[in-house]
Protein backbone atom coordinates (compact mmCIF):
# COMPACT_ATOMS: atom_id res chain seq x y z
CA UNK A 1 171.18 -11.40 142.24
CA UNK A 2 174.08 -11.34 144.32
CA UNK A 3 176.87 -13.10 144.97
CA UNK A 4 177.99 -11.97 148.38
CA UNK A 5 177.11 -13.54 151.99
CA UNK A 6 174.08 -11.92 153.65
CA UNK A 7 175.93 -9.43 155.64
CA UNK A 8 177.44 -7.84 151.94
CA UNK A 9 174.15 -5.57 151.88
CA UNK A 10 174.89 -3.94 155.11
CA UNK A 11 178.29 -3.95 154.44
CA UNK A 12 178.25 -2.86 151.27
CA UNK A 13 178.90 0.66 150.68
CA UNK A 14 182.16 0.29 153.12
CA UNK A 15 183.93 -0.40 149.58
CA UNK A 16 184.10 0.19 145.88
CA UNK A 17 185.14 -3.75 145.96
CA UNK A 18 182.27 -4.65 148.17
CA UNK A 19 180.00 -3.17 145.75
CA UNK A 20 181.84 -4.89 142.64
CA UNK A 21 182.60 -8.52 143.88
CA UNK A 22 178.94 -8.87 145.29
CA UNK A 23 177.21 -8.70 142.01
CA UNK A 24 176.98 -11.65 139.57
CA UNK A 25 177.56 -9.78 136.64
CA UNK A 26 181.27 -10.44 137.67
CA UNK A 27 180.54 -14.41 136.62
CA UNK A 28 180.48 -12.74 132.92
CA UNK A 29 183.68 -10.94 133.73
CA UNK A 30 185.65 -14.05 135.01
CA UNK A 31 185.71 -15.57 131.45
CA UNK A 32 187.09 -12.66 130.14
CA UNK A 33 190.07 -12.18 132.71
CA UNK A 34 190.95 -15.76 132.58
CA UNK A 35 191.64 -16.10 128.48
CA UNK A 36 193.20 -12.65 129.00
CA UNK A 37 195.91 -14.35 131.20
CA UNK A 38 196.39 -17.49 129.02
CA UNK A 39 197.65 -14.79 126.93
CA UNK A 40 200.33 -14.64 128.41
CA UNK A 41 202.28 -17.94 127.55
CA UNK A 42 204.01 -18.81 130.73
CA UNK A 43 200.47 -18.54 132.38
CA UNK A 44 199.03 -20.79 129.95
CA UNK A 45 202.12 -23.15 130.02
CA UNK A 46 201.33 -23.09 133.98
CA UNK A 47 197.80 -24.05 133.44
CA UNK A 48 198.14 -26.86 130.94
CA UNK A 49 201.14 -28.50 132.86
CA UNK A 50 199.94 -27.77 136.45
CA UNK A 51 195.64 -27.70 136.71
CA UNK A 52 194.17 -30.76 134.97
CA UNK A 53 192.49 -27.70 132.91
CA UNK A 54 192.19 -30.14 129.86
CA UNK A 55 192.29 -33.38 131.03
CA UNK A 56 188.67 -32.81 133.35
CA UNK A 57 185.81 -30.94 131.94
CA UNK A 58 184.70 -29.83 135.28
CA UNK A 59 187.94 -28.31 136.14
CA UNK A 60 187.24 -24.90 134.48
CA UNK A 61 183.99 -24.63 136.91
CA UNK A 62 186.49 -26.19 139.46
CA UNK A 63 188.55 -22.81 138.94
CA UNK A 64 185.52 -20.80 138.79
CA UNK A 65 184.45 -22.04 142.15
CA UNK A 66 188.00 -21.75 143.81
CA UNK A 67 188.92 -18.79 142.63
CA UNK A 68 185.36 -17.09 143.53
CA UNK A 69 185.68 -18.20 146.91
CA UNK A 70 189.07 -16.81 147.06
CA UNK A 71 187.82 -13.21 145.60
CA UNK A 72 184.84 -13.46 148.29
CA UNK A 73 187.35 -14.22 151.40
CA UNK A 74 189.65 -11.52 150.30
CA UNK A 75 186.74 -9.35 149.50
CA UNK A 76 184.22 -10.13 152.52
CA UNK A 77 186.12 -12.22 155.00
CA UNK A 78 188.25 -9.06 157.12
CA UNK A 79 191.54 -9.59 158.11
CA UNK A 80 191.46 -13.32 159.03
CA UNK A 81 189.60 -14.52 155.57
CA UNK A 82 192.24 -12.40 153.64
CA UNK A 83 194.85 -14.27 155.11
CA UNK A 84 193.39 -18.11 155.15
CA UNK A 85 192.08 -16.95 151.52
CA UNK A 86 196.02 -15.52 150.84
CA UNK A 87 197.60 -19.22 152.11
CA UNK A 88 195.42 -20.80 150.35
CA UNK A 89 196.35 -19.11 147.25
CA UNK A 90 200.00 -19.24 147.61
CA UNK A 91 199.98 -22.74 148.55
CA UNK A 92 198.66 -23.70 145.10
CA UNK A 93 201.36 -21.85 143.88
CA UNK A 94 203.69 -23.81 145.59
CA UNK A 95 203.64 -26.28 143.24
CA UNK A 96 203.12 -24.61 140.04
CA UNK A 97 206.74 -24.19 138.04
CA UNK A 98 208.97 -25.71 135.68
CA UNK A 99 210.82 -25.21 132.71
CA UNK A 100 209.34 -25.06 128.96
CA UNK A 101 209.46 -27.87 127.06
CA UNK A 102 209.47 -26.24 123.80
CA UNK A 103 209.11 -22.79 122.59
CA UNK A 104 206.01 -20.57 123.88
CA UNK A 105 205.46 -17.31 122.05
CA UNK A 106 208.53 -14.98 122.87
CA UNK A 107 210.00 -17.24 125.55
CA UNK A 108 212.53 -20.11 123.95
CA UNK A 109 212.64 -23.90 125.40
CA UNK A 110 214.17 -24.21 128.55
CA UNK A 111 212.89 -20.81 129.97
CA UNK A 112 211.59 -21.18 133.47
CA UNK A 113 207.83 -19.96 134.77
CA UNK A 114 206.74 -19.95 138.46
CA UNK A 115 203.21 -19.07 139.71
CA UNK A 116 204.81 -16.74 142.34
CA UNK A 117 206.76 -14.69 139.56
CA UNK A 118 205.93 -11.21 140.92
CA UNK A 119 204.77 -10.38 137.15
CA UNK A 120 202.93 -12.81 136.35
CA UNK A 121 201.18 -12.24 139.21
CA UNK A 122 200.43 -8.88 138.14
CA UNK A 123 199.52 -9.92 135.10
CA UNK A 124 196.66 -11.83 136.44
CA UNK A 125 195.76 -9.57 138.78
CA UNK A 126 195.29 -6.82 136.57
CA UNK A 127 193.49 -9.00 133.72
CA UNK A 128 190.70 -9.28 136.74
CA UNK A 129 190.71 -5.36 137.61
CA UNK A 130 190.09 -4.74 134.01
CA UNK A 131 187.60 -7.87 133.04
CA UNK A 132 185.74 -7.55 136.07
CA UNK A 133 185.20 -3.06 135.74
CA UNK A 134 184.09 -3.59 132.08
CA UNK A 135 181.26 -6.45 133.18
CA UNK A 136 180.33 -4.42 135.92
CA UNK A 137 179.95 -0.98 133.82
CA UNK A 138 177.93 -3.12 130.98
CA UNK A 139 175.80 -5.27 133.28
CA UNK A 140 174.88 -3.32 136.00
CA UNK A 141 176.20 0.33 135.90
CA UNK A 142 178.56 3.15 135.55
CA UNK A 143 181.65 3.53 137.68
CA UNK A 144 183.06 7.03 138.30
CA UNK A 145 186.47 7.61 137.35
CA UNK A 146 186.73 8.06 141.52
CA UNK A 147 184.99 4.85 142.35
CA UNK A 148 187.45 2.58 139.50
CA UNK A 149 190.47 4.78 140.86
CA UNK A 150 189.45 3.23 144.70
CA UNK A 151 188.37 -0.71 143.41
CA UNK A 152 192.17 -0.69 142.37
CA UNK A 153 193.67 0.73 145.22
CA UNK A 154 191.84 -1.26 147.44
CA UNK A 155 192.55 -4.37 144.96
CA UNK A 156 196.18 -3.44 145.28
CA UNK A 157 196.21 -4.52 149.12
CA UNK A 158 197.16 -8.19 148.40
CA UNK A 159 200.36 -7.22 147.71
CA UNK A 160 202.11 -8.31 151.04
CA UNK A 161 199.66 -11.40 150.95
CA UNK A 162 201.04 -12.93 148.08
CA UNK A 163 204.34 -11.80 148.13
CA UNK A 164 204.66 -9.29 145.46
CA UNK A 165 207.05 -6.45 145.92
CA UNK A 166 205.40 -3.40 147.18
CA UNK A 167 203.90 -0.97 144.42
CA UNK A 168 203.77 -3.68 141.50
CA UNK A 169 200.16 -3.26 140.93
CA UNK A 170 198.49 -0.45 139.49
CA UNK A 171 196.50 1.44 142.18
CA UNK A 172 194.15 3.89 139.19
CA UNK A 173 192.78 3.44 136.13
CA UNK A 174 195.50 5.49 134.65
CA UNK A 175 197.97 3.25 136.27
CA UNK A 176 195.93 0.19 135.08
CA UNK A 177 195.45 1.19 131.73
CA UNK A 178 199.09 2.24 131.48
CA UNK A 179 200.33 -1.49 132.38
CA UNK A 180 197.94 -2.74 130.03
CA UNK A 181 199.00 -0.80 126.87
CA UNK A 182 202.64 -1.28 128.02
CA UNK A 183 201.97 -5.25 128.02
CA UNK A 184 199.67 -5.73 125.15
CA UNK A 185 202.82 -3.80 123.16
CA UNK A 186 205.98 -5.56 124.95
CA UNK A 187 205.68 -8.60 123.13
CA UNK A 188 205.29 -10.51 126.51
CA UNK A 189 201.83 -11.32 125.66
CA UNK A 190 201.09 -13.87 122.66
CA UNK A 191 198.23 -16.19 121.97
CA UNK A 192 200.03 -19.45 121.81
CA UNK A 193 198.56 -22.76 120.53
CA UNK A 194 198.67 -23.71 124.07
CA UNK A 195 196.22 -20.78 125.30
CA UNK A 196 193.72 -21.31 122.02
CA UNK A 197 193.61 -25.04 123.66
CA UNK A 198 192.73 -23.92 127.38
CA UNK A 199 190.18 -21.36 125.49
CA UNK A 200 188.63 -24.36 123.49
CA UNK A 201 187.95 -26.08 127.03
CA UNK A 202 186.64 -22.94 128.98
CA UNK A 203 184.46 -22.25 126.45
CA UNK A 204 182.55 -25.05 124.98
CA UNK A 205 183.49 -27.89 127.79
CA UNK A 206 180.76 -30.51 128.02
CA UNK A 207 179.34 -29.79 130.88
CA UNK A 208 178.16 -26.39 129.14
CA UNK A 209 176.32 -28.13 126.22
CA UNK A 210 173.41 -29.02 128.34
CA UNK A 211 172.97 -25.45 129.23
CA UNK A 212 173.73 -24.29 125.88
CA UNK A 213 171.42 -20.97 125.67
CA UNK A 214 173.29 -20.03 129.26
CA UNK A 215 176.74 -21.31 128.14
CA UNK A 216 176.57 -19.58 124.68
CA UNK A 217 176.13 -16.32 126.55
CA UNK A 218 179.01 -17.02 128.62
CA UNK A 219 181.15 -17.37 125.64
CA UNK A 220 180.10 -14.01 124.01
CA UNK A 221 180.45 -12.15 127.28
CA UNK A 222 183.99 -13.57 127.66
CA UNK A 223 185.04 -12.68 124.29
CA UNK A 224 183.28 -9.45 124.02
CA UNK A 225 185.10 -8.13 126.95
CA UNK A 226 188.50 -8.66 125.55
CA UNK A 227 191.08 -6.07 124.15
CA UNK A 228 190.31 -6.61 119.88
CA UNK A 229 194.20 -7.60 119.51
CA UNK A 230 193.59 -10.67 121.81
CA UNK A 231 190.16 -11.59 120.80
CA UNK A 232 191.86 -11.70 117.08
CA UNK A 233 195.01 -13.49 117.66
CA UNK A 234 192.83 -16.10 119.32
CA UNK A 235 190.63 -16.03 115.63
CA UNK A 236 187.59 -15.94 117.28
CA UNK A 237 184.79 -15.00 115.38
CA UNK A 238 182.95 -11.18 116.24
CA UNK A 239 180.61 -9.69 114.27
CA UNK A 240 177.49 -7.30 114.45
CA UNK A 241 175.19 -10.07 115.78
CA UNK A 242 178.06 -10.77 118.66
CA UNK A 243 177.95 -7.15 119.55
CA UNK A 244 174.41 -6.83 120.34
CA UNK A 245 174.49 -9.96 122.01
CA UNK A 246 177.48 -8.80 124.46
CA UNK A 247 175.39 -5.79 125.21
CA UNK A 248 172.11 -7.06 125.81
CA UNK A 249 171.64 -7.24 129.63
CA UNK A 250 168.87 -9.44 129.49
């Protein structure tokens, strides 16, 4: 099943991204990359103060669907749908900053957070590179060091569209890997009270409970695929039986 417009199967060996963002499997990896950035606690203060993440349990799926249409424009659309997807983008941004009410993790009260912070954009950029190559590698099939190498180059293009500094994001594996060692060790990165909250409602929102089979896949996916520091310091649960679940392709 894909999740691409028609013309992706023509289209699709043009790419390593074509051949990543038109799969599903990447629905599995979204969960993943987005509790990896409410790691980080000025992303999750952003969230909470900015989205309506907790206070509508559609707006998760909301997310999903906006930020799935943004991946497919930048992905599929050429020139013109990287650029409406881009504005788009930045104009949510627009209105996403502010200062911290009270302490978040490493960052004291009073510290400031905007959604275009050049690292913080990285940050979320590379929680996708490395959420969405694990779901695709466990789902649907090996990458070659060659073809990972290219999805982040190519990935790395966005740069000028959202305004970060040229070079910021990591253009290899060894490059992404690097960043995410370097980040997962700086201290930046701490599961506040504030991302276990935003977790709580991607997870198990109400909307899922009617699905619960689907949704409870969804969750183990999404937690399988994290680093083991930041599925522990959110305290969820992973045992044996989670394991084979996460690696069960159905």
């Amino acid at each position: 099943m894909r999740t691409s417009p028609p013309t992706a199967e023509r289209r699709a060996g043009e790419s390593v991204s074509w051949r990543i963002h038109s799969e599903v499997a990447l629905l599995l990896g979204w969960g993943s990359a987005i509790l990896l950035q409410f790691a980080h606690p000025l992303v999750a203060r952003g969230v909470a103060d900015h989205s309506g993440f907790r206070r509508d349990a559609r707006a998760p799926w909301h997310r999903l669907q906006r930020t799935l249409g943004a991946m497919l424009d930048l992905t599929f659309g050429g020139e013109d749908g990287a650029a409406r997807a881009a504005r788009a983008i930045n104009r949510v941004h627009d209105r996403i900053h502010g200062p911290l009410r009270q302490p978040e993790g490493p960052y004291p009260a009073g510290a400031s957070y905007s959604a275009h912070d050049p690292a913080l954009l990285t940050w979320v950029h590379a929680s996708c590179l490395d959420a969405f190559t694990r779901a695709y590698e466990l789902y649907v099939g090996p990458l070659t060091p060659d073809d990972k190498d290219r999805y982040c180059a190519e990935a790395a293009r966005v740069e000028p569209l959202l305004g970060i500094p040229e070079g910021s994001l990591p253009r290899s594996t060894g490059e992404l890997e690097t960043y995410m060692d370097a980040m997962l060790a700086s201290g930046q990165i701490a599961v506040t009270d504030t991302a276990r909250a935003l977790a709580r409602d991607l997870l198990a929102p109400p909307v899922l409970r009617v699905v619960w089979p689907l949704a409870w896949m969804f969750r183990i996916v999404a937690i399988g695929l994290l680093p083991p520091s930041i599925r522990a310091a959110y305290g969820f649960r992973w045992d044996a039986r989670h394991r084979r679940a996460a690696r069960r392709r159905g």
